[in-house]
Protein backbone atom coordinates (compact mmCIF):
# COMPACT_ATOMS: atom_id res chain seq x y z
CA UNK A 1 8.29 22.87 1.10
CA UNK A 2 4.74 20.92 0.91
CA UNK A 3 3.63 18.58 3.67
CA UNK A 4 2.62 15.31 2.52
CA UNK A 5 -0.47 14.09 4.87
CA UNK A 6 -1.30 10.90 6.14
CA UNK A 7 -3.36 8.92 2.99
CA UNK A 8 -6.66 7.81 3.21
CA UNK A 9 -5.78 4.49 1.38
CA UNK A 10 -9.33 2.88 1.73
CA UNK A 11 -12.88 3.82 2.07
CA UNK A 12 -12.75 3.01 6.01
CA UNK A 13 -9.57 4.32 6.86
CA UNK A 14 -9.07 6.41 9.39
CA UNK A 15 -5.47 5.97 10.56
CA UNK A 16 -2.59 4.39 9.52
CA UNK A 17 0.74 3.41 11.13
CA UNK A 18 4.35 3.82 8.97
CA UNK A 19 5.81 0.09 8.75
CA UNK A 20 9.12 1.22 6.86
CA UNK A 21 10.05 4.16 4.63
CA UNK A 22 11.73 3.41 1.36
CA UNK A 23 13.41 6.42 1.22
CA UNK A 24 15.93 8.02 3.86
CA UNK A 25 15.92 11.15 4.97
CA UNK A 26 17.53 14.20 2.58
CA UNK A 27 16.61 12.04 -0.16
CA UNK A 28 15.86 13.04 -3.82
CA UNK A 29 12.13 11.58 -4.78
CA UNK A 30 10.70 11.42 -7.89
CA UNK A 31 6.90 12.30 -8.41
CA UNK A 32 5.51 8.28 -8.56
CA UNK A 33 8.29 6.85 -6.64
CA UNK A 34 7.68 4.70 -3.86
CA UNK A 35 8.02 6.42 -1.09
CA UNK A 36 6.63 4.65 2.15
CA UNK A 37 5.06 1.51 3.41
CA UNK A 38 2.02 2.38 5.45
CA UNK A 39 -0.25 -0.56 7.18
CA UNK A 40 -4.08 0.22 6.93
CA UNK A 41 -6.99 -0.85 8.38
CA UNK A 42 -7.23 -3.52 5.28
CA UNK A 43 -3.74 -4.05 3.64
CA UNK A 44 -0.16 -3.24 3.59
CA UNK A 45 0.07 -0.27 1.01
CA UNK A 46 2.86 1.21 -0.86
CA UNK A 47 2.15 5.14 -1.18
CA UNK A 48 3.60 6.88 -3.89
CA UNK A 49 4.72 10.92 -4.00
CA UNK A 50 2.50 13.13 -5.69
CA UNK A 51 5.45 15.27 -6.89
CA UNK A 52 9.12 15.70 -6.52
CA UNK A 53 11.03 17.03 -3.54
CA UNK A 54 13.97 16.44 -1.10
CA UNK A 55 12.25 14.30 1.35
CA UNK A 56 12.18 15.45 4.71
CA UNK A 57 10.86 12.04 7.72
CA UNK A 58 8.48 13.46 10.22
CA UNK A 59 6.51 10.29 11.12
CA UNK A 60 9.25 7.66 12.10
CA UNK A 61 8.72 4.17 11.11
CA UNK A 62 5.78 2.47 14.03
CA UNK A 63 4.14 5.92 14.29
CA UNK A 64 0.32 5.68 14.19
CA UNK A 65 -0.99 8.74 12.74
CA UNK A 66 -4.93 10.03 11.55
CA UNK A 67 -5.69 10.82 8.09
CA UNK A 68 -4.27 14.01 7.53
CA UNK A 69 -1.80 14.37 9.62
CA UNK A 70 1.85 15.02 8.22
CA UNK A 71 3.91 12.26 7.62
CA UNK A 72 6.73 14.01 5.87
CA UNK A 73 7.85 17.17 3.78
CA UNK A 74 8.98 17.24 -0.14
CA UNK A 75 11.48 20.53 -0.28
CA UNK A 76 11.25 22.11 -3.42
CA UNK A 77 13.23 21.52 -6.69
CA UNK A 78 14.07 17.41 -5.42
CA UNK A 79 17.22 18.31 -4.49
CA UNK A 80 18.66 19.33 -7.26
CA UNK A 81 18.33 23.24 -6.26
CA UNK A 82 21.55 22.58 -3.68
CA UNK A 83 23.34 21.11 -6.89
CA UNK A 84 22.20 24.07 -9.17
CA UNK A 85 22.99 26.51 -5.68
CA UNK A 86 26.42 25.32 -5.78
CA UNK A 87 28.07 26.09 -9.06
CA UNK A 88 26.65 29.87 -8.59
CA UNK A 89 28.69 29.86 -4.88
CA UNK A 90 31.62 28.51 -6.47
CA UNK A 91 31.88 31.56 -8.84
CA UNK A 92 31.09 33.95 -6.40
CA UNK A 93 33.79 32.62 -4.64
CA UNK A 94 35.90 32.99 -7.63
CA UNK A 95 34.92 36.88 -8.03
CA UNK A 96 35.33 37.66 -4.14
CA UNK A 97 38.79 34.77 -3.96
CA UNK A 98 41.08 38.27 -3.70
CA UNK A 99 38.58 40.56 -2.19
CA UNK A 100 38.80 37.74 0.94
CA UNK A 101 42.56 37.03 0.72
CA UNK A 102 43.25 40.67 0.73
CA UNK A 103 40.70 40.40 4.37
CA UNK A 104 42.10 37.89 5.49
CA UNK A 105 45.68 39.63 5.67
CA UNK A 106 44.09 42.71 6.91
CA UNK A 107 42.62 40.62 9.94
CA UNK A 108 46.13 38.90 10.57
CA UNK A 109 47.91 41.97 10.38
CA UNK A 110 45.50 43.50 12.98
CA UNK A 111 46.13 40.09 15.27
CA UNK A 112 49.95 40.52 14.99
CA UNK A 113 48.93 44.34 16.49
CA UNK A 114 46.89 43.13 19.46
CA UNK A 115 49.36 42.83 22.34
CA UNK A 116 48.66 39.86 24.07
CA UNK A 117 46.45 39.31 27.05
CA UNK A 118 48.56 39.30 31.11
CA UNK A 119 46.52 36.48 31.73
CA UNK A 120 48.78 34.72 29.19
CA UNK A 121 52.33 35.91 29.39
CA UNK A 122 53.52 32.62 29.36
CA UNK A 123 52.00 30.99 26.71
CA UNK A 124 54.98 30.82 24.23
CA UNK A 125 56.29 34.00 22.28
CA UNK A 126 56.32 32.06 19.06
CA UNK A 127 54.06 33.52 16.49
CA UNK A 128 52.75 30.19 15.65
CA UNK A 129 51.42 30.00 18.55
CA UNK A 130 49.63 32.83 18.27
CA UNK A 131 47.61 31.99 15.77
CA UNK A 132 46.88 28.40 16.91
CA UNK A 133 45.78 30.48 19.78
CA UNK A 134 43.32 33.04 17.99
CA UNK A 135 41.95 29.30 15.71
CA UNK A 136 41.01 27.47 18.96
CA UNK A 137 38.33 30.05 19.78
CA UNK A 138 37.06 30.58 16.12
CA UNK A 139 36.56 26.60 16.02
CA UNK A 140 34.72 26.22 19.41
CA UNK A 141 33.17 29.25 17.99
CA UNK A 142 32.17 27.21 14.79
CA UNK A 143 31.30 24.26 17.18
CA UNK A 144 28.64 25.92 19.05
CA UNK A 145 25.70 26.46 17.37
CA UNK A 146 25.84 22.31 16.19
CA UNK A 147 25.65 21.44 20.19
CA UNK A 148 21.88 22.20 19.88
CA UNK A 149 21.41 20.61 17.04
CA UNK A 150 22.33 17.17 17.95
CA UNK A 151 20.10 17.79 20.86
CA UNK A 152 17.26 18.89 19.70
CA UNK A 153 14.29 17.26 20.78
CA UNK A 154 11.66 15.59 18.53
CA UNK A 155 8.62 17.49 18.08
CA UNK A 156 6.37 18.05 20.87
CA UNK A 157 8.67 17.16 23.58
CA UNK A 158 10.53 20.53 24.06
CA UNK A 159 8.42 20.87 26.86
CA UNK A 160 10.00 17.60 28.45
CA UNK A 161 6.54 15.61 27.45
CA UNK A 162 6.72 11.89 27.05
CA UNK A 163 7.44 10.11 23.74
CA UNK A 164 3.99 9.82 21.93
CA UNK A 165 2.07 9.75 18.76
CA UNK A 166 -0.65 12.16 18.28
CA UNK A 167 -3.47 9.83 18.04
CA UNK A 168 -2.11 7.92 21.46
CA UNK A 169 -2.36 11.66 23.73
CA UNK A 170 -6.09 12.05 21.88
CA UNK A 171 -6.95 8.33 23.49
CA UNK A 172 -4.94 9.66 26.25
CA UNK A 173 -6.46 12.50 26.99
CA UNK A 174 -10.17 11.38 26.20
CA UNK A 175 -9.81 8.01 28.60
CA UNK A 176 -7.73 10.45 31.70
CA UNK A 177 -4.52 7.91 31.22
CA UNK A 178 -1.54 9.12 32.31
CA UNK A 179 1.03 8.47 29.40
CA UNK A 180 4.02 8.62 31.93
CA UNK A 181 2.77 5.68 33.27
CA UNK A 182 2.72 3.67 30.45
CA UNK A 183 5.81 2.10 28.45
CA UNK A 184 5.95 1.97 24.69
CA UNK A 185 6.60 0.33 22.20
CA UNK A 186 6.98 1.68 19.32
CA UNK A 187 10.60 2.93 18.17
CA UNK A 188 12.77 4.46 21.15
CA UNK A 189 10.14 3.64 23.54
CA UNK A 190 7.50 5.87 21.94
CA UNK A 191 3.96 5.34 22.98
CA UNK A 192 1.83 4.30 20.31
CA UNK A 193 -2.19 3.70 19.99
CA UNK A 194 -1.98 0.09 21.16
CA UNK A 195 -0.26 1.10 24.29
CA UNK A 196 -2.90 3.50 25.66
CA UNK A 197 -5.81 0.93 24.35
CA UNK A 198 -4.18 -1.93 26.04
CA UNK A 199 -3.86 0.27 29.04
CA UNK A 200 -7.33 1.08 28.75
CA UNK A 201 -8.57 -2.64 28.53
CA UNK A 202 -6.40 -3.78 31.46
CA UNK A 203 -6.11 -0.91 34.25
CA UNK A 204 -3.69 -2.22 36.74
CA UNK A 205 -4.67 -2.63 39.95
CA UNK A 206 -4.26 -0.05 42.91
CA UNK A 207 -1.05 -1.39 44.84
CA UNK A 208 -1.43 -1.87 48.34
CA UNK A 209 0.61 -0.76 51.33
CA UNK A 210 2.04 -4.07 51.70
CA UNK A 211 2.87 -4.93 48.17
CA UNK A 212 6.59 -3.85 48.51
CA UNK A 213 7.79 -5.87 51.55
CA UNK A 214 5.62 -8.87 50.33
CA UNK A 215 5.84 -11.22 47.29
CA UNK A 216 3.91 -10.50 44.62
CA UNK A 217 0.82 -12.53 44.72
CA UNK A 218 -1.19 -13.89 41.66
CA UNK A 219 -4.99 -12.49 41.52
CA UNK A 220 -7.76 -14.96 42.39
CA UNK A 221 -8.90 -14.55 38.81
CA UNK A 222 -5.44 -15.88 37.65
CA UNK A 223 -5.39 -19.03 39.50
CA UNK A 224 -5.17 -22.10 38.03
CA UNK A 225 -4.91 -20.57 34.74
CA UNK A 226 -0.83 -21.04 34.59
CA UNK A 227 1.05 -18.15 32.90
CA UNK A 228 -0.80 -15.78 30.44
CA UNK A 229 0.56 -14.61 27.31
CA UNK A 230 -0.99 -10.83 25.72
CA UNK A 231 -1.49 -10.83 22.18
CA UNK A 232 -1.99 -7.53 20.26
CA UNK A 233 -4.24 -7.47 17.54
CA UNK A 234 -2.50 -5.92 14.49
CA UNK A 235 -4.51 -3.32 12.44
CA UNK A 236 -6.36 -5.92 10.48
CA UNK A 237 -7.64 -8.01 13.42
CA UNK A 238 -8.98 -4.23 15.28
CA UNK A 239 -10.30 -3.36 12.45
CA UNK A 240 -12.84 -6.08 11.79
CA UNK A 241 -13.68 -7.03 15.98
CA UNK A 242 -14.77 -2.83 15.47
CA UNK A 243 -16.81 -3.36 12.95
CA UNK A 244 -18.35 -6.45 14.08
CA UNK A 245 -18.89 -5.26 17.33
CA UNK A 246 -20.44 -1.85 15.97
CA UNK A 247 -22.35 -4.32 13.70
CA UNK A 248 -24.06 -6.10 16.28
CA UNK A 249 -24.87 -3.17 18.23
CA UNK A 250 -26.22 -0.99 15.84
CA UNK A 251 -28.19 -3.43 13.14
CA UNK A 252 -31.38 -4.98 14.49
CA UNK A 253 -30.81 -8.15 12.13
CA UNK A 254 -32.87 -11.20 11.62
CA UNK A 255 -32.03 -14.63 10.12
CA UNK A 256 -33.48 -16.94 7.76
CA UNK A 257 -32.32 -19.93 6.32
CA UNK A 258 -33.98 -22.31 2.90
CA UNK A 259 -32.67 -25.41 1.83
CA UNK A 260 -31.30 -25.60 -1.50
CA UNK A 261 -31.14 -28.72 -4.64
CA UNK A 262 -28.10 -28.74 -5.76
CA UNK A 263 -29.04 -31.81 -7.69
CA UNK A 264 -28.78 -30.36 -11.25
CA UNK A 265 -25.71 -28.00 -10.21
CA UNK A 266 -23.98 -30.82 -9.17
CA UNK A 267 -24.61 -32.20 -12.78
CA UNK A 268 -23.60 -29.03 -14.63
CA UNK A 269 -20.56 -28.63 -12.87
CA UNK A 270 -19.50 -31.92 -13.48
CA UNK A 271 -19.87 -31.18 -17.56
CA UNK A 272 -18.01 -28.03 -16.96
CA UNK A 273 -15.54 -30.07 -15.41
CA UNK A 274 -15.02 -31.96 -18.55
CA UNK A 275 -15.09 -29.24 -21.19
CA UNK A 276 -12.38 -26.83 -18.87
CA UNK A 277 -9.21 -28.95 -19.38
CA UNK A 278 -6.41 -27.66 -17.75
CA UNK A 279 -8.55 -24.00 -16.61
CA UNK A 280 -10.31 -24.35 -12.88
CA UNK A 281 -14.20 -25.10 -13.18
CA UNK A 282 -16.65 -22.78 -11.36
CA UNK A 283 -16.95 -24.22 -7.70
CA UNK A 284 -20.27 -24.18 -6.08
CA UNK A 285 -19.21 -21.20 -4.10
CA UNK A 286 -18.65 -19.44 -7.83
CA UNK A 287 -22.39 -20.69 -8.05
CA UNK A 288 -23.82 -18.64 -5.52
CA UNK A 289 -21.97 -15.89 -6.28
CA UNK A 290 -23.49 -15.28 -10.01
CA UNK A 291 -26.81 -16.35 -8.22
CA UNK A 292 -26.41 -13.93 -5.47
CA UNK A 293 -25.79 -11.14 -7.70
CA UNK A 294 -28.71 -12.02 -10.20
CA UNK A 295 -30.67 -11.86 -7.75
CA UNK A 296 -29.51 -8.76 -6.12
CA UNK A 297 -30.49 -6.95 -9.71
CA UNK A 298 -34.19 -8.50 -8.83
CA UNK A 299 -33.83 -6.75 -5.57
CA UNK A 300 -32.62 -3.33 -5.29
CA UNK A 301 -33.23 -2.83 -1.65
CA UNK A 302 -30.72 -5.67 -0.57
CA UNK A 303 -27.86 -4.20 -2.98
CA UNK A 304 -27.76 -1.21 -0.64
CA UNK A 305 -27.65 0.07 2.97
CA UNK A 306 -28.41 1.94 5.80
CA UNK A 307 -26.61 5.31 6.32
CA UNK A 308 -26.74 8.04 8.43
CA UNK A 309 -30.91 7.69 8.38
CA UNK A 310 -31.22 7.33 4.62
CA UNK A 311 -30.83 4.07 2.33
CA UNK A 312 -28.38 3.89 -0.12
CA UNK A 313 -28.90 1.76 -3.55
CA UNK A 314 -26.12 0.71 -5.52
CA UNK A 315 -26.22 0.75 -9.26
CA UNK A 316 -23.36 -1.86 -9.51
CA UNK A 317 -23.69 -5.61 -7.86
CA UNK A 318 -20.13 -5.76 -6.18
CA UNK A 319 -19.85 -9.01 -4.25
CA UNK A 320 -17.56 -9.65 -1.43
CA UNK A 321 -16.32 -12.79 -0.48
CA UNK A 322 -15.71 -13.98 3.12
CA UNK A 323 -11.62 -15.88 3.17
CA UNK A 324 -9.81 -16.71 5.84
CA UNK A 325 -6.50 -14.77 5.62
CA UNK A 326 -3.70 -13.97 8.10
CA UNK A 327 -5.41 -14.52 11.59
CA UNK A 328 -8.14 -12.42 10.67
CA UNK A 329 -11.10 -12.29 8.07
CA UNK A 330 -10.73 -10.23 4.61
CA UNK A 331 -13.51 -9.58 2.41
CA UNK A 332 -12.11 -9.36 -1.07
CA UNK A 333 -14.56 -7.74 -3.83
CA UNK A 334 -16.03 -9.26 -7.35
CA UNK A 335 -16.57 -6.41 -8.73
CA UNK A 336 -19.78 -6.22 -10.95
CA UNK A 337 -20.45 -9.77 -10.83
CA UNK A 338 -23.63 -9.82 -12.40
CA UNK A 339 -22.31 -9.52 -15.59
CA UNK A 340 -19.81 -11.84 -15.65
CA UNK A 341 -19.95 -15.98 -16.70
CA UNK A 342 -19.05 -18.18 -14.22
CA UNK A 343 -15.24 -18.97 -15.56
CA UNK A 344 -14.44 -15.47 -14.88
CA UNK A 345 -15.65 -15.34 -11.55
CA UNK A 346 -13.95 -18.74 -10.81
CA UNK A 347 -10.92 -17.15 -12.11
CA UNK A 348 -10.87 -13.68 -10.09
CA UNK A 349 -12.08 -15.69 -6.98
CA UNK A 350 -9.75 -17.86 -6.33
CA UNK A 351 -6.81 -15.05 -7.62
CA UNK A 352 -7.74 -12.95 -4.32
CA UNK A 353 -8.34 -15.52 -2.31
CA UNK A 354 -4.47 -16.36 -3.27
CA UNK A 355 -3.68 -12.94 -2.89
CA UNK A 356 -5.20 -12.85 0.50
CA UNK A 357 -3.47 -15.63 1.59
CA UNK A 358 -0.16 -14.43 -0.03
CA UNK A 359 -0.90 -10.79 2.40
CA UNK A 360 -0.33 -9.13 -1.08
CA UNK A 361 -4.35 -8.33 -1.33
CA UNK A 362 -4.82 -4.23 -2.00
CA UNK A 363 -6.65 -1.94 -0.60
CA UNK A 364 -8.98 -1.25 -4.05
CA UNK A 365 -9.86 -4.96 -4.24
CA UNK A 366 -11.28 -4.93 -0.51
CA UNK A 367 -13.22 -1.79 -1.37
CA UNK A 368 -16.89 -0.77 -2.68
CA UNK A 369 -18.61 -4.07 -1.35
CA UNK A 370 -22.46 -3.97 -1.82
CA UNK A 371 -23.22 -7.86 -0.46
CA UNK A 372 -21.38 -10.75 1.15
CA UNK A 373 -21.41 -14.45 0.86
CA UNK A 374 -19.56 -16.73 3.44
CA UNK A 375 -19.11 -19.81 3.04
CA UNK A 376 -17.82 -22.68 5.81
CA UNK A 377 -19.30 -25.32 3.58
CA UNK A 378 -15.69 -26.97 2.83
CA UNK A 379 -15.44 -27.40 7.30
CA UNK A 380 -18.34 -29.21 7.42
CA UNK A 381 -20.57 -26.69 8.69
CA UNK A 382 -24.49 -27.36 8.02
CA UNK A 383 -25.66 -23.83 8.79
CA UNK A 384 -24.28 -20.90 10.53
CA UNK A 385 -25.35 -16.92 11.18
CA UNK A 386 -22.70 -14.93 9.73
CA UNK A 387 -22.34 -11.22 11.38
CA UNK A 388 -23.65 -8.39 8.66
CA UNK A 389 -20.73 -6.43 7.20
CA UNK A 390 -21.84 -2.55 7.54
CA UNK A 391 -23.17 -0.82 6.62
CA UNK A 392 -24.29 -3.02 3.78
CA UNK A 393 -28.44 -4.46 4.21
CA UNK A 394 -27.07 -8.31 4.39
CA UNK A 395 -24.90 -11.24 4.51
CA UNK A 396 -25.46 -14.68 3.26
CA UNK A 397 -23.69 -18.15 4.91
CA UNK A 398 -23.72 -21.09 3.15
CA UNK A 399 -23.19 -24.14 4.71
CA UNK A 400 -22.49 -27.61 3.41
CA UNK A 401 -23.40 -29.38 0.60
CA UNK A 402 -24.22 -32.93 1.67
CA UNK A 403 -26.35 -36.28 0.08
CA UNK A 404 -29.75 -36.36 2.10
CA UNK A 405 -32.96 -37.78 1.59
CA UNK A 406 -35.80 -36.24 1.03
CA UNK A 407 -39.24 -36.61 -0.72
CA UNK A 408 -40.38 -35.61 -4.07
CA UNK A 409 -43.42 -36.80 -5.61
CA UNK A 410 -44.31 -38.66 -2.93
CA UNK A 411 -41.20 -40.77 -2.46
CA UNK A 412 -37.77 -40.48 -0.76
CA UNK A 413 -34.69 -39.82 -2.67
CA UNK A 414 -31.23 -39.14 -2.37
CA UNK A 415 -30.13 -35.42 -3.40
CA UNK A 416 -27.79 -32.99 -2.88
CA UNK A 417 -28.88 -30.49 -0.35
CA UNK A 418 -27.35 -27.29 0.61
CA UNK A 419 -28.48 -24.75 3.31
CA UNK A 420 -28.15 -21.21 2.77
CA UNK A 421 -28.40 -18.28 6.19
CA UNK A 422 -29.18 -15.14 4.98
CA UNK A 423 -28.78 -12.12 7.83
CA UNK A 424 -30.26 -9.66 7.29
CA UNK A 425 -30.25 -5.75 8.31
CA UNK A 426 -34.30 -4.85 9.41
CA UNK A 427 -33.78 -1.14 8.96
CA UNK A 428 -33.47 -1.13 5.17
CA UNK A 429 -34.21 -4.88 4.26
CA UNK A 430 -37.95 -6.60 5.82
CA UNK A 431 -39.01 -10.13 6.29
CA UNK A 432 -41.47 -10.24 2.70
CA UNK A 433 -39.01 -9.11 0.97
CA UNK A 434 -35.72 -10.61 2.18
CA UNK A 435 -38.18 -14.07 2.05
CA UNK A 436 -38.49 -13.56 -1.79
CA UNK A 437 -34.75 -12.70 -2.23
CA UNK A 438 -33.23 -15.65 -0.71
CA UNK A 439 -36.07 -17.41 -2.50
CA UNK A 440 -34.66 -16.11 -5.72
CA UNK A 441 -31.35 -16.92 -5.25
CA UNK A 442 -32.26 -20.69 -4.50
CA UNK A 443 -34.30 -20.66 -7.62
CA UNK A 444 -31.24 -19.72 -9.88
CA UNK A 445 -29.40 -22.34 -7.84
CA UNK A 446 -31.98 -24.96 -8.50
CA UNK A 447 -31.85 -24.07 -12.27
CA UNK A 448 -28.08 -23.37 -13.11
CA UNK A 449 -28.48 -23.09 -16.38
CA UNK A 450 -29.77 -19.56 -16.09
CA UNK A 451 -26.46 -18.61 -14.35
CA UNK A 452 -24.27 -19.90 -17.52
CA UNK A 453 -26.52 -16.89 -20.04
């Protein structure tokens, strides 16, 4: 029987919690079948087995569980070795059918022999009875060793432990929180992750001598604030405050911002307009896009990162893009967009920004990011300073494109202006150089021509 681990399901993943399992327990699976729903740091994924095999639950369904740790068990032969099992038990049972009639008279015979017990004189001198005497005990006898079953306890609480998933005792143990204390919430009351953290963020206070005679009394930090209702974050929304907390405390970044003419884009994608028909023309956030990643072939160093002391260059311009999904921000990839035209990356953008917003994005189209562009242009936002996505060297924000004057050639004129932010990572990417990226990028803005070649 092989254990089937937890899956690492994305490049960041490093637990994941079992949100229903398509398959019951005992079941036959086929290698390829779908075989559980498991909720990542990302996305909801489907996992598939990786061979065939009676399936055998050991995660239940709201366990949290670490890479690598067993979810379930695939018994050998899917099943079908109890169907192929039982023909060849049948005909044994067919050779040895006299061979066990002729014991089973031998062992009646000898039970007409015994002379009954004194304790039970009066039981009835029927021989009927006498045997539905000597069956009680043979089935209590049968009964007995399925008592334990039914009671057996889940694994690791035969010691009388409390109902927990591994990675909840690790936090457990590690923070000195005493899991009897705590009530869970995960199936049958089991303690989960987000039990121990919330416990962690919100120790309770000590109770004092008084408390049980008196009426509870609000704390002085809760007045005037009315009732307060606890939301927990779901895997997603954990996921990226981590990262954008262990952004800000580990990148030293910097921020610069240029303005951009749009004049002539503004033209061009008007035309484009015209000549798509019924197909979506390239927005201006499909714009910076192509000119992001033109750019980032002009400039290695901010197509890579910062790892573990070392930089790491990319050889292929994957660009993420910042959308708003469900209560929480998902980076979906454009993979390779540097050689792509414009209609395509219209057309893939705004499929997984659907996708997003449908919660059907996957796990391979969040992956293998090398640069970010986020854009709050369509709010009304001028300019902001978006947070660097690690571990990759920068982010850009673009903000809104609006009329404004300004002066060429001596004289003021109306054009379209856009501001772009970029953020940038000091460890791999400097000021010189980040200067002459973002200059590039508002160079193949200014001429958008270059971006349709």
């Amino acid at each position: 029987m092989g254990d089937v681990a937890m899956p690492r399901l994305s490049d960041s993943m490093e637990e994941g919690t079992i949100l229903k399992w398509l398959k019951s327990d005992g079941d036959d699976v086929s290698k390829g079948e779908e075989l559980v729903e498991i909720e990542t740091d990302k996305a909801n994924m489907t996992y598939e087995a990786d061979e065939a095999g009676t399936l055998e639950i050991v995660a239940q369904e709201g366990d949290t569980l670490a890479v690598g740790e067993t979810i379930c068990r695939l018994g050998e032969g899917g099943g079908s070795s109890d169907e192929d099992e039982q023909p060849e038990a049948e005909e044994e049972a067919d050779e040895q059918g006299d061979e066990g009639a002729a014991d089973e008279a031998s062992e009646e015979e000898a039970a007409d022999e015994e002379p009954e017990p004194e304790a039970e004189e009066d039981a009835g001198e029927d021989e009927p009875d006498d045997d539905e005497a000597e069956d009680e005990p043979d089935d209590e006898a049968e009964d007995e060793p399925e008592e334990p079953e039914a009671e057996e306890p889940e694994p690791g609480e035969a010691d009388g432990r409390v109902k927990a998933s591994p990675i909840a005792r690790r936090i457990a143990q590690e923070q000195g929180i005493d899991l009897s204390t705590i009530e869970g919430s995960g199936p049958g009351g089991r303690i989960v992750k987000a039990d121990v953290e919330q416990t962690e963020a919100q120790p309770e206070p000590e109770a004092e001598p008084q408390a049980e005679e008196e009426a509870p009394k609000k704390r002085p930090s809760d007045q005037g604030r009315g009732d307060i209702d606890y939301v927990e974050l779901n895997r997603l929304q954990r996921t990226v405050a981590r990262r954008m907390a262990e952004s800000k405390a580990t990148a030293p970044d910097f921020v610069m911002t240029v303005e951009v003419d749009m004049e002539e884009a503004v033209t061009l994608r008007q035309q484009l307009k015209a000549v798509a028909g019924d197909a979506p023309a390239p927005s201006f956030n499909d714009f910076v896009i192509k000119a992001a990643a033109l750019a980032l072939k002009d400039f290695p160093r901010a197509n890579g990162a910062y790892r573990d002391g070392q930089f790491e260059q990319y050889s292929r311009v994957n660009v993420g893009v910042a959308v708003a999904g469900q209560d929480a921000l998902v980076v979906p990839t454009v993979f390779d967009a540097d050689k792509k035209g414009l209609g395509q990356i219209a057309e893939e953008a705004c499929k997984l920004a659907e996708r997003v917003r449908d919660g059907k994005i996957t796990p391979p189209e969040l992956s293998a990011g090398t640069f970010t562009i986020s854009n709050l242009g369509m709010y009304g936002i001028k300019r902001f300073v978006a947070v660097i996505n690690p571990p990759q060297a920068a982010i850009l924000a673009v903000g809104e494109l609006t009329p404004r004057p300004v002066v060429r050639d001596g004289e003021v004129v109306i054009r379209s202006i856009m501001e772009l932010t970029l953020t940038c990572d000091h460890r791999i990417l400097y000021g010189a150089e980040a200067a002459e990226f973002l200059g590039r990028i508002r160079e193949y803005l200014e001429t958008p021509l270059r971006l349709a070649l």
